[in-house]
PDB file of N, CA and C in Angstrom:
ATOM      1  N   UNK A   1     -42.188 -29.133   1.612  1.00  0.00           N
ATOM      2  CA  UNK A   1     -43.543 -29.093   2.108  1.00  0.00           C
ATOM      3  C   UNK A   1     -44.142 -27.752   1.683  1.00  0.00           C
ATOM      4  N   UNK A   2     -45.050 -27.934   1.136  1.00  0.00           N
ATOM      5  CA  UNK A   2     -46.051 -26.639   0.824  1.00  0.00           C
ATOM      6  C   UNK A   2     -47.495 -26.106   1.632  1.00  0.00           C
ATOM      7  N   UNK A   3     -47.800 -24.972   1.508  1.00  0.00           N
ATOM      8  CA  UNK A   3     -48.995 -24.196   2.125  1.00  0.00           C
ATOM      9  C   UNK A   3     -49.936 -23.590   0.843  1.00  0.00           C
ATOM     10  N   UNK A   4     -50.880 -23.791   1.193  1.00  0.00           N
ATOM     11  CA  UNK A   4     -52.278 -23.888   0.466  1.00  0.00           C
ATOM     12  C   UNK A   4     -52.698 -23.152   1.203  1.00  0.00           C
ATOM     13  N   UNK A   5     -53.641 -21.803   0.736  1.00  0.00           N
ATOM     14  CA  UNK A   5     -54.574 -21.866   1.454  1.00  0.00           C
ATOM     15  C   UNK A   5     -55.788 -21.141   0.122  1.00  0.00           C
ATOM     16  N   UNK A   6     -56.793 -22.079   0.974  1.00  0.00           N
ATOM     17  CA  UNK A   6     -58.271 -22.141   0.117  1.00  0.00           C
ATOM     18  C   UNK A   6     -59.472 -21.278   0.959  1.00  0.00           C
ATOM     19  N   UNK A   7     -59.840 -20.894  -0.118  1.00  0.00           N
ATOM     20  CA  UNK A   7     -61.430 -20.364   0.818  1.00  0.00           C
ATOM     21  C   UNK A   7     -62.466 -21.305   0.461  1.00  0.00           C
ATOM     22  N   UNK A   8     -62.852 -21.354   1.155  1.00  0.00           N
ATOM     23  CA  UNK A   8     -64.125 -22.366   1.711  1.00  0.00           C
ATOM     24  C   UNK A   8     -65.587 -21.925   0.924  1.00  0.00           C
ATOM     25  N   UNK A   9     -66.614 -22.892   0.898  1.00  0.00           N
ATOM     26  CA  UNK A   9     -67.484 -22.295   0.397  1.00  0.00           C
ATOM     27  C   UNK A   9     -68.527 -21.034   1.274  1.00  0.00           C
ATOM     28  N   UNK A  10     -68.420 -21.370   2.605  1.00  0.00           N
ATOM     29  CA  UNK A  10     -68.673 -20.800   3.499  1.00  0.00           C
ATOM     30  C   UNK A  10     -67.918 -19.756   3.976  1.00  0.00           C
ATOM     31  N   UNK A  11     -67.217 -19.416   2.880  1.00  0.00           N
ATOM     32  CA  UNK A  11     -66.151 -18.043   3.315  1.00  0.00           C
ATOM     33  C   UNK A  11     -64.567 -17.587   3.839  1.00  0.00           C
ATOM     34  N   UNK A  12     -64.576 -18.496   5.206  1.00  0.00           N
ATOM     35  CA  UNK A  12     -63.682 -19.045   5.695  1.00  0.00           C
ATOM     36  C   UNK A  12     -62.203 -19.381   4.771  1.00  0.00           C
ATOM     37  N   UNK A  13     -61.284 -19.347   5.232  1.00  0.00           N
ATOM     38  CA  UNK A  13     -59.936 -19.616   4.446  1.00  0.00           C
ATOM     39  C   UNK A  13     -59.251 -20.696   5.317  1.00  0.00           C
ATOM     40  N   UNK A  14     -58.914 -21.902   5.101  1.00  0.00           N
ATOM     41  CA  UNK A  14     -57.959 -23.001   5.612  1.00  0.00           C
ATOM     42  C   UNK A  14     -57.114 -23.006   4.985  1.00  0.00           C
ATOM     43  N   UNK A  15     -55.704 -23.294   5.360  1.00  0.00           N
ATOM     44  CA  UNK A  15     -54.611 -23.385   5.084  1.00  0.00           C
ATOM     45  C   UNK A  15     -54.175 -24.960   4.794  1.00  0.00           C
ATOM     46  N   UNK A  16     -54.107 -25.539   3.998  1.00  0.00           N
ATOM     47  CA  UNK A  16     -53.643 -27.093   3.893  1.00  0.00           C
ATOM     48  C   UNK A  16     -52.059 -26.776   3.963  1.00  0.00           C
ATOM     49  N   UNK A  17     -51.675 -27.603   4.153  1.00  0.00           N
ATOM     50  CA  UNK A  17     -50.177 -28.537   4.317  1.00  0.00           C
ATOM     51  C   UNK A  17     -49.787 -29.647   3.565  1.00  0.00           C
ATOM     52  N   UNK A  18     -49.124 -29.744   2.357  1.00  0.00           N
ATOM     53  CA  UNK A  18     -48.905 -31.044   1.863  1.00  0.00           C
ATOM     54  C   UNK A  18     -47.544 -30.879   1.442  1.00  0.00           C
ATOM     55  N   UNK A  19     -47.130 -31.827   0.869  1.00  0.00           N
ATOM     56  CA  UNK A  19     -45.717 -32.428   0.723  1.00  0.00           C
ATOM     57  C   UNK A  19     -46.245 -33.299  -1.147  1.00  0.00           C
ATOM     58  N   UNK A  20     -45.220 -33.230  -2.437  1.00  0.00           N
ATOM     59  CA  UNK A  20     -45.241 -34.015  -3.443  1.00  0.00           C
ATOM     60  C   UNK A  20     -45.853 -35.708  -2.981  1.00  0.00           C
ATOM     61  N   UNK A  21     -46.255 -36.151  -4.050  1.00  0.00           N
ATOM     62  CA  UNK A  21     -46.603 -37.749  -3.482  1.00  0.00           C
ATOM     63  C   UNK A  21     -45.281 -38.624  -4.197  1.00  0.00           C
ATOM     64  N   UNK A  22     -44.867 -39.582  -3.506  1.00  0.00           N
ATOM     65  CA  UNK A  22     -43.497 -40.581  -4.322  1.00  0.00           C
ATOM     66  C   UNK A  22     -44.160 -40.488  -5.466  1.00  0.00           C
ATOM     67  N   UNK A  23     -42.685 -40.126  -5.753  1.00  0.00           N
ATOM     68  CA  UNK A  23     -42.430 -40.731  -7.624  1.00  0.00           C
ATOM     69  C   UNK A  23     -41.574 -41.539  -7.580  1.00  0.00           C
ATOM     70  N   UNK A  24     -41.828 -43.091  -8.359  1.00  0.00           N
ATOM     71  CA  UNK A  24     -40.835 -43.961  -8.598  1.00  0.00           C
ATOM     72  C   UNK A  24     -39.449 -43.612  -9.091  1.00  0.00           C
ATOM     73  N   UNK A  25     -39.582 -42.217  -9.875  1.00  0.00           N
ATOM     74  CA  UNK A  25     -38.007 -42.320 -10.297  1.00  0.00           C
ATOM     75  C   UNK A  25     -36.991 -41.533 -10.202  1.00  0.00           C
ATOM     76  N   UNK A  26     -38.029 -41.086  -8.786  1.00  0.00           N
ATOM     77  CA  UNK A  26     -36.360 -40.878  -7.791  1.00  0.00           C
ATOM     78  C   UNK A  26     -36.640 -41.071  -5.944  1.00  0.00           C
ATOM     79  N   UNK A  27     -36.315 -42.351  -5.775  1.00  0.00           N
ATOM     80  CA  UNK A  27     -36.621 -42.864  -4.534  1.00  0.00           C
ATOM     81  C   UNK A  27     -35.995 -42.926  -3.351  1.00  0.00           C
ATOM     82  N   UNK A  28     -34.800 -41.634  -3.959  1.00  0.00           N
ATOM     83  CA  UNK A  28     -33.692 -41.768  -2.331  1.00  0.00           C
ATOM     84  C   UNK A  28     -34.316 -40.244  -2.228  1.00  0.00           C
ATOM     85  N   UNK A  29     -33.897 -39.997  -0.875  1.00  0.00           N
ATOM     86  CA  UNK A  29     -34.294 -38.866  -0.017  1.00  0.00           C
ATOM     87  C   UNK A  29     -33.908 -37.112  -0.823  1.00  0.00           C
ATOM     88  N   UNK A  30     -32.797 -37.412  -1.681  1.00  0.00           N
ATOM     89  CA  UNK A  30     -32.039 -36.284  -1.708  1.00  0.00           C
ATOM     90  C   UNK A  30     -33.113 -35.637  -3.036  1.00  0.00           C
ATOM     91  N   UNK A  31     -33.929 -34.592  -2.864  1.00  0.00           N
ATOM     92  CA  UNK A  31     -34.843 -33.791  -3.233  1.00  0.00           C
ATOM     93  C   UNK A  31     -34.283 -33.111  -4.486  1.00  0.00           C
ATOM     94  N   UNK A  32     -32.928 -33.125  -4.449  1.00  0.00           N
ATOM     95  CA  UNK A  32     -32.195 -32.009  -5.748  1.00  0.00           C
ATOM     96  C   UNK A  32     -32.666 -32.806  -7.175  1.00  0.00           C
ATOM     97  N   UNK A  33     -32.661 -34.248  -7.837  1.00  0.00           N
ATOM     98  CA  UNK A  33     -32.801 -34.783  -9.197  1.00  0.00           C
ATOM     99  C   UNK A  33     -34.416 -34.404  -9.120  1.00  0.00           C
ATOM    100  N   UNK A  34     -34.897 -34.787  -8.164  1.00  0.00           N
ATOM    101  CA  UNK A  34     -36.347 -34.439  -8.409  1.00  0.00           C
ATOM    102  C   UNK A  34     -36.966 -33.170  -8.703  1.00  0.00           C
ATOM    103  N   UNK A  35     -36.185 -32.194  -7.775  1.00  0.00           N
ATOM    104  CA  UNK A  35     -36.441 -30.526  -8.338  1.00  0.00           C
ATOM    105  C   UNK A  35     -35.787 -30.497  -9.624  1.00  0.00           C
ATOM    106  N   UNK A  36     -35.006 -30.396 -10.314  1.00  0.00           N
ATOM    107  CA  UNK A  36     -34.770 -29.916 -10.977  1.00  0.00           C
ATOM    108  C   UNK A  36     -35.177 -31.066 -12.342  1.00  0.00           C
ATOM    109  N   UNK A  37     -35.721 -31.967 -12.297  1.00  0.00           N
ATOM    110  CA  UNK A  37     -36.456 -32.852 -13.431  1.00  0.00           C
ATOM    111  C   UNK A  37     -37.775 -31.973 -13.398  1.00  0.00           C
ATOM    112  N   UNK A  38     -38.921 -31.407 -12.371  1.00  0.00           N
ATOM    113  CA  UNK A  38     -40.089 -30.718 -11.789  1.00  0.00           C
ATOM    114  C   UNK A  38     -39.800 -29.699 -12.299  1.00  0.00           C
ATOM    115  N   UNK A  39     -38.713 -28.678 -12.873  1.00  0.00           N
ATOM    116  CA  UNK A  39     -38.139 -27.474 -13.520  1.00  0.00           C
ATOM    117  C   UNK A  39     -38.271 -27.557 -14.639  1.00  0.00           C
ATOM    118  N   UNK A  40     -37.441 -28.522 -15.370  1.00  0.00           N
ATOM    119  CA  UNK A  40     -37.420 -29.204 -16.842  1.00  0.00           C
ATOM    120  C   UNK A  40     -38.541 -29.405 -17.435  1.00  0.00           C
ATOM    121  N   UNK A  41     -39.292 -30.275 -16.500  1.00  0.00           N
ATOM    122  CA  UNK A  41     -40.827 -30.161 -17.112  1.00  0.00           C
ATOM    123  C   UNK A  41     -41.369 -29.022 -17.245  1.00  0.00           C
ATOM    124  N   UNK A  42     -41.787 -28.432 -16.175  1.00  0.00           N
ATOM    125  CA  UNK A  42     -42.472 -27.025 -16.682  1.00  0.00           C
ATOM    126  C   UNK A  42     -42.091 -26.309 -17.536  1.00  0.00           C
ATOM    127  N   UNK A  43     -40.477 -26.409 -18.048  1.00  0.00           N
ATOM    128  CA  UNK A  43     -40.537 -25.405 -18.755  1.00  0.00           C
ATOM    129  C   UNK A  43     -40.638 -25.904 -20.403  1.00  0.00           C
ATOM    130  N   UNK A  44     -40.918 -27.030 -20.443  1.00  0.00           N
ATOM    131  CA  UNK A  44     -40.974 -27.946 -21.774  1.00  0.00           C
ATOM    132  C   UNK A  44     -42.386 -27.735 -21.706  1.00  0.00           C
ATOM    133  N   UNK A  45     -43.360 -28.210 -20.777  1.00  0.00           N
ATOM    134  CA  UNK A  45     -44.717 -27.730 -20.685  1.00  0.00           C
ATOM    135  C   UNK A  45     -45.240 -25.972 -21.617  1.00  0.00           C
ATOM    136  N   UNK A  46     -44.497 -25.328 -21.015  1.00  0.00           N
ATOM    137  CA  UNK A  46     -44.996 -24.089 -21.174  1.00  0.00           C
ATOM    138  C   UNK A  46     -44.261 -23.664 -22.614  1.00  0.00           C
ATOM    139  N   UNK A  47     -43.289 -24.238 -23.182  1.00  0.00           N
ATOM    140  CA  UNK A  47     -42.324 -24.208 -24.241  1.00  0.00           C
ATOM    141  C   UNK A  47     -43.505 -24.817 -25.474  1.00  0.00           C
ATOM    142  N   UNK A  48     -44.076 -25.986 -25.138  1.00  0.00           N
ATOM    143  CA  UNK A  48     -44.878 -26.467 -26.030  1.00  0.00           C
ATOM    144  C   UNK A  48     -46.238 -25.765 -26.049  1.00  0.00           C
ATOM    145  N   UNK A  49     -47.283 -25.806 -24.851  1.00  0.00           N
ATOM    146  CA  UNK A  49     -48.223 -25.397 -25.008  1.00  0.00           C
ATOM    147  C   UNK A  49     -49.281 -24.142 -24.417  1.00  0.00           C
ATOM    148  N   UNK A  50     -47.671 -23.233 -24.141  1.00  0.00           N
ATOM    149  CA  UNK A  50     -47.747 -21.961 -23.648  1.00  0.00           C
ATOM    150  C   UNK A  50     -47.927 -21.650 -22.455  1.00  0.00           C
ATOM    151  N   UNK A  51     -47.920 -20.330 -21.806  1.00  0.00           N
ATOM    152  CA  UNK A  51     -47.699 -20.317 -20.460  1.00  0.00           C
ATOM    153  C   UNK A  51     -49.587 -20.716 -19.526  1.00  0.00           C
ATOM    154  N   UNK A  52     -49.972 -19.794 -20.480  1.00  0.00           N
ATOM    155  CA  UNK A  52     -51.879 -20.266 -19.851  1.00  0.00           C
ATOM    156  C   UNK A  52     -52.349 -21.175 -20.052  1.00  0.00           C
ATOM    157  N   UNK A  53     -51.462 -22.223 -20.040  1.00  0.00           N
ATOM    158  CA  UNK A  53     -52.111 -23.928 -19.995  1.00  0.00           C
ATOM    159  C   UNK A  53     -52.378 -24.081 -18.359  1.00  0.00           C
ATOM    160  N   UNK A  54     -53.062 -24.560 -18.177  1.00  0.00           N
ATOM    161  CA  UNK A  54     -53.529 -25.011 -16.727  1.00  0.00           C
ATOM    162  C   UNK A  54     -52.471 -25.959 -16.079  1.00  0.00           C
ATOM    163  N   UNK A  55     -51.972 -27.629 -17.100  1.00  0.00           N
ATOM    164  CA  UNK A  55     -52.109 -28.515 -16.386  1.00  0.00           C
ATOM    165  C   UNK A  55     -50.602 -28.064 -16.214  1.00  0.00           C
ATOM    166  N   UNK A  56     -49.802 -27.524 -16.928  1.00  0.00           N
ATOM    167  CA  UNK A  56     -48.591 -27.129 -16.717  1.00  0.00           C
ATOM    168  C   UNK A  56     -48.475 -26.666 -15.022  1.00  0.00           C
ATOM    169  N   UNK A  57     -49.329 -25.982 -14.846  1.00  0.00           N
ATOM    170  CA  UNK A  57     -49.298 -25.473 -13.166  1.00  0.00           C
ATOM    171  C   UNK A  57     -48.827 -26.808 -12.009  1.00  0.00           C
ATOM    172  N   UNK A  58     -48.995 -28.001 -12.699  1.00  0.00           N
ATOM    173  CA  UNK A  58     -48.710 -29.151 -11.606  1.00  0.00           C
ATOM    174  C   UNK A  58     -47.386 -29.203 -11.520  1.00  0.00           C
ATOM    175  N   UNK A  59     -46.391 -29.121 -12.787  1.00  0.00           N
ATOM    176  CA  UNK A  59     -45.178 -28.947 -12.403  1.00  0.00           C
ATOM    177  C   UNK A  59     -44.801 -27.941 -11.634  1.00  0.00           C
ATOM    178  N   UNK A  60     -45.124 -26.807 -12.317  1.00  0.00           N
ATOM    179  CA  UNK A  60     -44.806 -25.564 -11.581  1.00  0.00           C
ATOM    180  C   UNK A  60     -44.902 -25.609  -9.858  1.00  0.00           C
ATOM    181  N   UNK A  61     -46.111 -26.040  -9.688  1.00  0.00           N
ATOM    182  CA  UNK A  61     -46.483 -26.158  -8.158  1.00  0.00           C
ATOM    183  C   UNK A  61     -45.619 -26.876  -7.326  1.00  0.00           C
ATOM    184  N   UNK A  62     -45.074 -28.344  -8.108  1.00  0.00           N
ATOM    185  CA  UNK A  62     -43.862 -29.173  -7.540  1.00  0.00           C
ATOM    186  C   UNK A  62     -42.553 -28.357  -7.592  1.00  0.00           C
ATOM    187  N   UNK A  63     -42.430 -27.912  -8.160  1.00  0.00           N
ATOM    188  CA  UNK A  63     -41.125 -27.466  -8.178  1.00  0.00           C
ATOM    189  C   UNK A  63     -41.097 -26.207  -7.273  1.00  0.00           C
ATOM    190  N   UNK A  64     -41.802 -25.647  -7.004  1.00  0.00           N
ATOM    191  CA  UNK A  64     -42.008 -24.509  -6.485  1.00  0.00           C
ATOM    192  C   UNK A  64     -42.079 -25.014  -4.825  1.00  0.00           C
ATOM    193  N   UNK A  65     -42.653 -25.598  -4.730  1.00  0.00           N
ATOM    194  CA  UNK A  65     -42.531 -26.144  -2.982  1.00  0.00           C
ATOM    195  C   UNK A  65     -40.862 -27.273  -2.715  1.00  0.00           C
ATOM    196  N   UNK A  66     -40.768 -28.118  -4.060  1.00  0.00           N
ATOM    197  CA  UNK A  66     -39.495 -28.274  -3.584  1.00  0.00           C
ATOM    198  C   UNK A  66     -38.180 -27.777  -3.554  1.00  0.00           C
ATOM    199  N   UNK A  67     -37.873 -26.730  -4.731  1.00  0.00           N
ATOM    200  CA  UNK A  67     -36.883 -26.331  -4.893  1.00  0.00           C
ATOM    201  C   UNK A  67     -36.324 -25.497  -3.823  1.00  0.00           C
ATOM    202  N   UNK A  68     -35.623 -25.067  -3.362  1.00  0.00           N
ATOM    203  CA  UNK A  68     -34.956 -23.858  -2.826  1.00  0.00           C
ATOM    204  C   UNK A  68     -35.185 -22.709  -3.782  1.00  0.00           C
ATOM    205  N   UNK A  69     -35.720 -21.680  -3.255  1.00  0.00           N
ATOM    206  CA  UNK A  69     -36.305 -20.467  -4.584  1.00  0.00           C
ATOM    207  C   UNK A  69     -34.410 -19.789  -4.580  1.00  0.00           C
ATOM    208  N   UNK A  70     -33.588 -19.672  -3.963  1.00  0.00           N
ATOM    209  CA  UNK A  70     -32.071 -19.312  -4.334  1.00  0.00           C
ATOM    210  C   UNK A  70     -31.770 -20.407  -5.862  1.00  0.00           C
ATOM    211  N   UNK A  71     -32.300 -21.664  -5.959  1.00  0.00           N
ATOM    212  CA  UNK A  71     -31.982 -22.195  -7.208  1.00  0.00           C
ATOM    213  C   UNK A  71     -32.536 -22.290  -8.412  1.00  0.00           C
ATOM    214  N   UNK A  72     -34.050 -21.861  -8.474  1.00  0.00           N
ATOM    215  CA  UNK A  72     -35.129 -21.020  -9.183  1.00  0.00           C
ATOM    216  C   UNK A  72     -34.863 -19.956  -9.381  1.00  0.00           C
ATOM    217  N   UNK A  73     -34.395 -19.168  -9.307  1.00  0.00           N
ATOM    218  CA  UNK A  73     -33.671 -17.574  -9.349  1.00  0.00           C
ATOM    219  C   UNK A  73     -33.057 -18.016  -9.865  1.00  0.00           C
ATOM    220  N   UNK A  74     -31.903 -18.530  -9.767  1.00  0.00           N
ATOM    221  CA  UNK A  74     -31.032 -18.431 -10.535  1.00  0.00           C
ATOM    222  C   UNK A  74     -30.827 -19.349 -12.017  1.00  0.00           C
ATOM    223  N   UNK A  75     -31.912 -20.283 -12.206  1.00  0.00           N
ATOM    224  CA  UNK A  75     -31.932 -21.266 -13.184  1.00  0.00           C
ATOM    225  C   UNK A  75     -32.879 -20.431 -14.296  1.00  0.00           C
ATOM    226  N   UNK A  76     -34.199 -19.430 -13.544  1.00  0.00           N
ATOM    227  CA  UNK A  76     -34.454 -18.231 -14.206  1.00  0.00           C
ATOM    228  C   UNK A  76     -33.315 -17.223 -15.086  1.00  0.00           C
ATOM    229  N   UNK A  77     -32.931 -17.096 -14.144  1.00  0.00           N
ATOM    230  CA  UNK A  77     -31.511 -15.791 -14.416  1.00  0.00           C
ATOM    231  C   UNK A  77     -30.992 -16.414 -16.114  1.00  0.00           C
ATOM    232  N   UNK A  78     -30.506 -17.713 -15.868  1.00  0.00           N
ATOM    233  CA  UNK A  78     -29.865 -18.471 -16.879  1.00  0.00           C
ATOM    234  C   UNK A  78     -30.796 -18.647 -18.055  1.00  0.00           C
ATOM    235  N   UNK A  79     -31.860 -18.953 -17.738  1.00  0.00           N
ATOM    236  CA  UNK A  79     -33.015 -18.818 -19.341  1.00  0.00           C
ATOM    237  C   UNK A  79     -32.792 -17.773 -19.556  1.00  0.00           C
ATOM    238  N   UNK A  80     -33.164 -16.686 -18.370  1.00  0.00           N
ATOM    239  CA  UNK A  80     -33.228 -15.398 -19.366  1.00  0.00           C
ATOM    240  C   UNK A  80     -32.061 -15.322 -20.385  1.00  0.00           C
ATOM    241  N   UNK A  81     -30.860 -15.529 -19.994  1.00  0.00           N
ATOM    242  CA  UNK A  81     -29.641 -15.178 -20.509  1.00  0.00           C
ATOM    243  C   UNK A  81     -29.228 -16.182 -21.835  1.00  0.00           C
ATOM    244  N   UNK A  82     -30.254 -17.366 -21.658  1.00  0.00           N
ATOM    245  CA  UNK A  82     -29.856 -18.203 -22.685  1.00  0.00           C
ATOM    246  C   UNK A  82     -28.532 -19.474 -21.922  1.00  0.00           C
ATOM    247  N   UNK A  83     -28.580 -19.458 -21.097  1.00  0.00           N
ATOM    248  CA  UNK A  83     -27.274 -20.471 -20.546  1.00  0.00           C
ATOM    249  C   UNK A  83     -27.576 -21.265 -19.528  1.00  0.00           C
ATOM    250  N   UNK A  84     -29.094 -21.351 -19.284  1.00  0.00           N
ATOM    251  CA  UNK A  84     -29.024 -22.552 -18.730  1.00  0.00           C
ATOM    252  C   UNK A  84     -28.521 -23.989 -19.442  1.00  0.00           C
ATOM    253  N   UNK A  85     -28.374 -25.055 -18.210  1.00  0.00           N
ATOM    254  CA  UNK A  85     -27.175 -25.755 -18.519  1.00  0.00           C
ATOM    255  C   UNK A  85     -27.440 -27.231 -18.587  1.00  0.00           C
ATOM    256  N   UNK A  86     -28.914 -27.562 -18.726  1.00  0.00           N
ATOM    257  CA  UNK A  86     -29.421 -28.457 -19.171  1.00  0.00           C
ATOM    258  C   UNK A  86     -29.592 -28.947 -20.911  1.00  0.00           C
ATOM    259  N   UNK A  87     -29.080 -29.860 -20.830  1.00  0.00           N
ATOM    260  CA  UNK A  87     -29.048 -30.668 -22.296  1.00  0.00           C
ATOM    261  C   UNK A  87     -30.043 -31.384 -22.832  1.00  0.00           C
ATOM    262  N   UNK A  88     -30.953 -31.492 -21.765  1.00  0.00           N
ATOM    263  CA  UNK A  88     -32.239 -32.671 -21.908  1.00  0.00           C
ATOM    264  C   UNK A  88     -33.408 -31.584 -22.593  1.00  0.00           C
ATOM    265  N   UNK A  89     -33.290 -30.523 -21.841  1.00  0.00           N
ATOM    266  CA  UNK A  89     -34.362 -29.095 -22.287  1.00  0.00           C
ATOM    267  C   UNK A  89     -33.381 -28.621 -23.592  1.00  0.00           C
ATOM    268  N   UNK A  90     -32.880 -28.400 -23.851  1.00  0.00           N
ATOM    269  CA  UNK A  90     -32.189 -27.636 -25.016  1.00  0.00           C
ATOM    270  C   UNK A  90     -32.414 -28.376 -26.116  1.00  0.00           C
ATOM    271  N   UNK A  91     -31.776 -29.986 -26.177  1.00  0.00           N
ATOM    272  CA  UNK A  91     -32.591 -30.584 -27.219  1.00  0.00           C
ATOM    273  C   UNK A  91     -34.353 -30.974 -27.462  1.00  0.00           C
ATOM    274  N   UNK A  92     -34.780 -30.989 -26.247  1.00  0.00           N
ATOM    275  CA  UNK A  92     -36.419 -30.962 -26.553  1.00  0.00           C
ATOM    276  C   UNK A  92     -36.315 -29.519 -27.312  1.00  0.00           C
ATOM    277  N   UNK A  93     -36.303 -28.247 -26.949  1.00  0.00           N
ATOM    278  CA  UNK A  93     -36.972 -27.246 -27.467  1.00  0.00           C
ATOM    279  C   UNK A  93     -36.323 -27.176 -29.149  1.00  0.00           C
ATOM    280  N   UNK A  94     -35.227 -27.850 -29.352  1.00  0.00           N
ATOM    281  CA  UNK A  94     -34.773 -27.817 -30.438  1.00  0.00           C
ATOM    282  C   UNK A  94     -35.736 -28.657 -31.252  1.00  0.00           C
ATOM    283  N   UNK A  95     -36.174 -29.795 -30.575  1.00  0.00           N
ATOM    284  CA  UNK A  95     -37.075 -30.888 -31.353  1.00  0.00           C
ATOM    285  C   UNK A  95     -38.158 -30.374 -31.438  1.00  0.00           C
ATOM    286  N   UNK A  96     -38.952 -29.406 -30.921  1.00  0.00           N
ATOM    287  CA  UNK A  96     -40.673 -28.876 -30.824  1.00  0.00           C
ATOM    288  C   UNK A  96     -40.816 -27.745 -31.094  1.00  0.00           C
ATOM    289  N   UNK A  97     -41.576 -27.091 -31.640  1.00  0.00           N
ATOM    290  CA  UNK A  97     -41.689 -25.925 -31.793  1.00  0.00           C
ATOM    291  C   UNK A  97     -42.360 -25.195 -30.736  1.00  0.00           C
ATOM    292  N   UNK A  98     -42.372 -23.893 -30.853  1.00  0.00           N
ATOM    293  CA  UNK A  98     -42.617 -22.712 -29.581  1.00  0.00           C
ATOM    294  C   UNK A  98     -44.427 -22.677 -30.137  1.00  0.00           C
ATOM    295  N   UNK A  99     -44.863 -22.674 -28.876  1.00  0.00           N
ATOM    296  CA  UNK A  99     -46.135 -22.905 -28.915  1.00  0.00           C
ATOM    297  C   UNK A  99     -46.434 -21.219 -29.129  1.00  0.00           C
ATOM    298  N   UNK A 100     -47.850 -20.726 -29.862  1.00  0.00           N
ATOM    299  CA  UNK A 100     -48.355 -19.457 -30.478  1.00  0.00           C
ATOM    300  C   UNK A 100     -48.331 -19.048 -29.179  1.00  0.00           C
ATOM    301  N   UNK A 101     -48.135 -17.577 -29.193  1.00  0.00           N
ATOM    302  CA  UNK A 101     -48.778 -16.818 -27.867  1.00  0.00           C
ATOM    303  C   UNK A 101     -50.089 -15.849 -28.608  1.00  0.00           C
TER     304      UNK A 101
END
């Protein structure tokens, strides 16, 4: 579950509350395939069409309210180092090229 908070046009700041909406393809409770598919994307997002793409922020935002940030840290840690341990991202970035900065 995530916290928003927006300012209003009237000044004011509200705080929303929301939660991801179902995704068909992963429909049991356990939150871990879904974070870390919400990881994968963003970083294939930002791999292809750089980090100041906007729509990339939707993954980011999912993953960021669902993950546990102890497993974001450390899946960080592992890019930096080159060892993260995904096969699905390693061959995309092998297949696409690195978007210009």
């Amino acid at each position: 579950m995530g916290k928003r908070e927006v300012e209003l046009p009237d000044g004011t700041k509200k705080i929303f509350v929301w939660t991801p909406k179902y995704d068909p393809r992963f429909p049991a409770f356990n939150q871990g395939p879904k974070c870390a598919q919400y990881f994968v994307d963003y970083q294939k997002c930002i791999w292809k069409k750089g980090e100041d793409y906007k729509p990339c922020d939707w993954f980011r935002h999912h993953y960021e309210h669902i993950c546990p940030s102890s497993w974001t840290d450390r899946w960080y840690d592992q890019i930096d180092r080159g060892v993260y341990p995904s096969k699905q991202l390693l061959a995309w970035k092998a297949k696409h090229p690195k978007a210009e900065e």
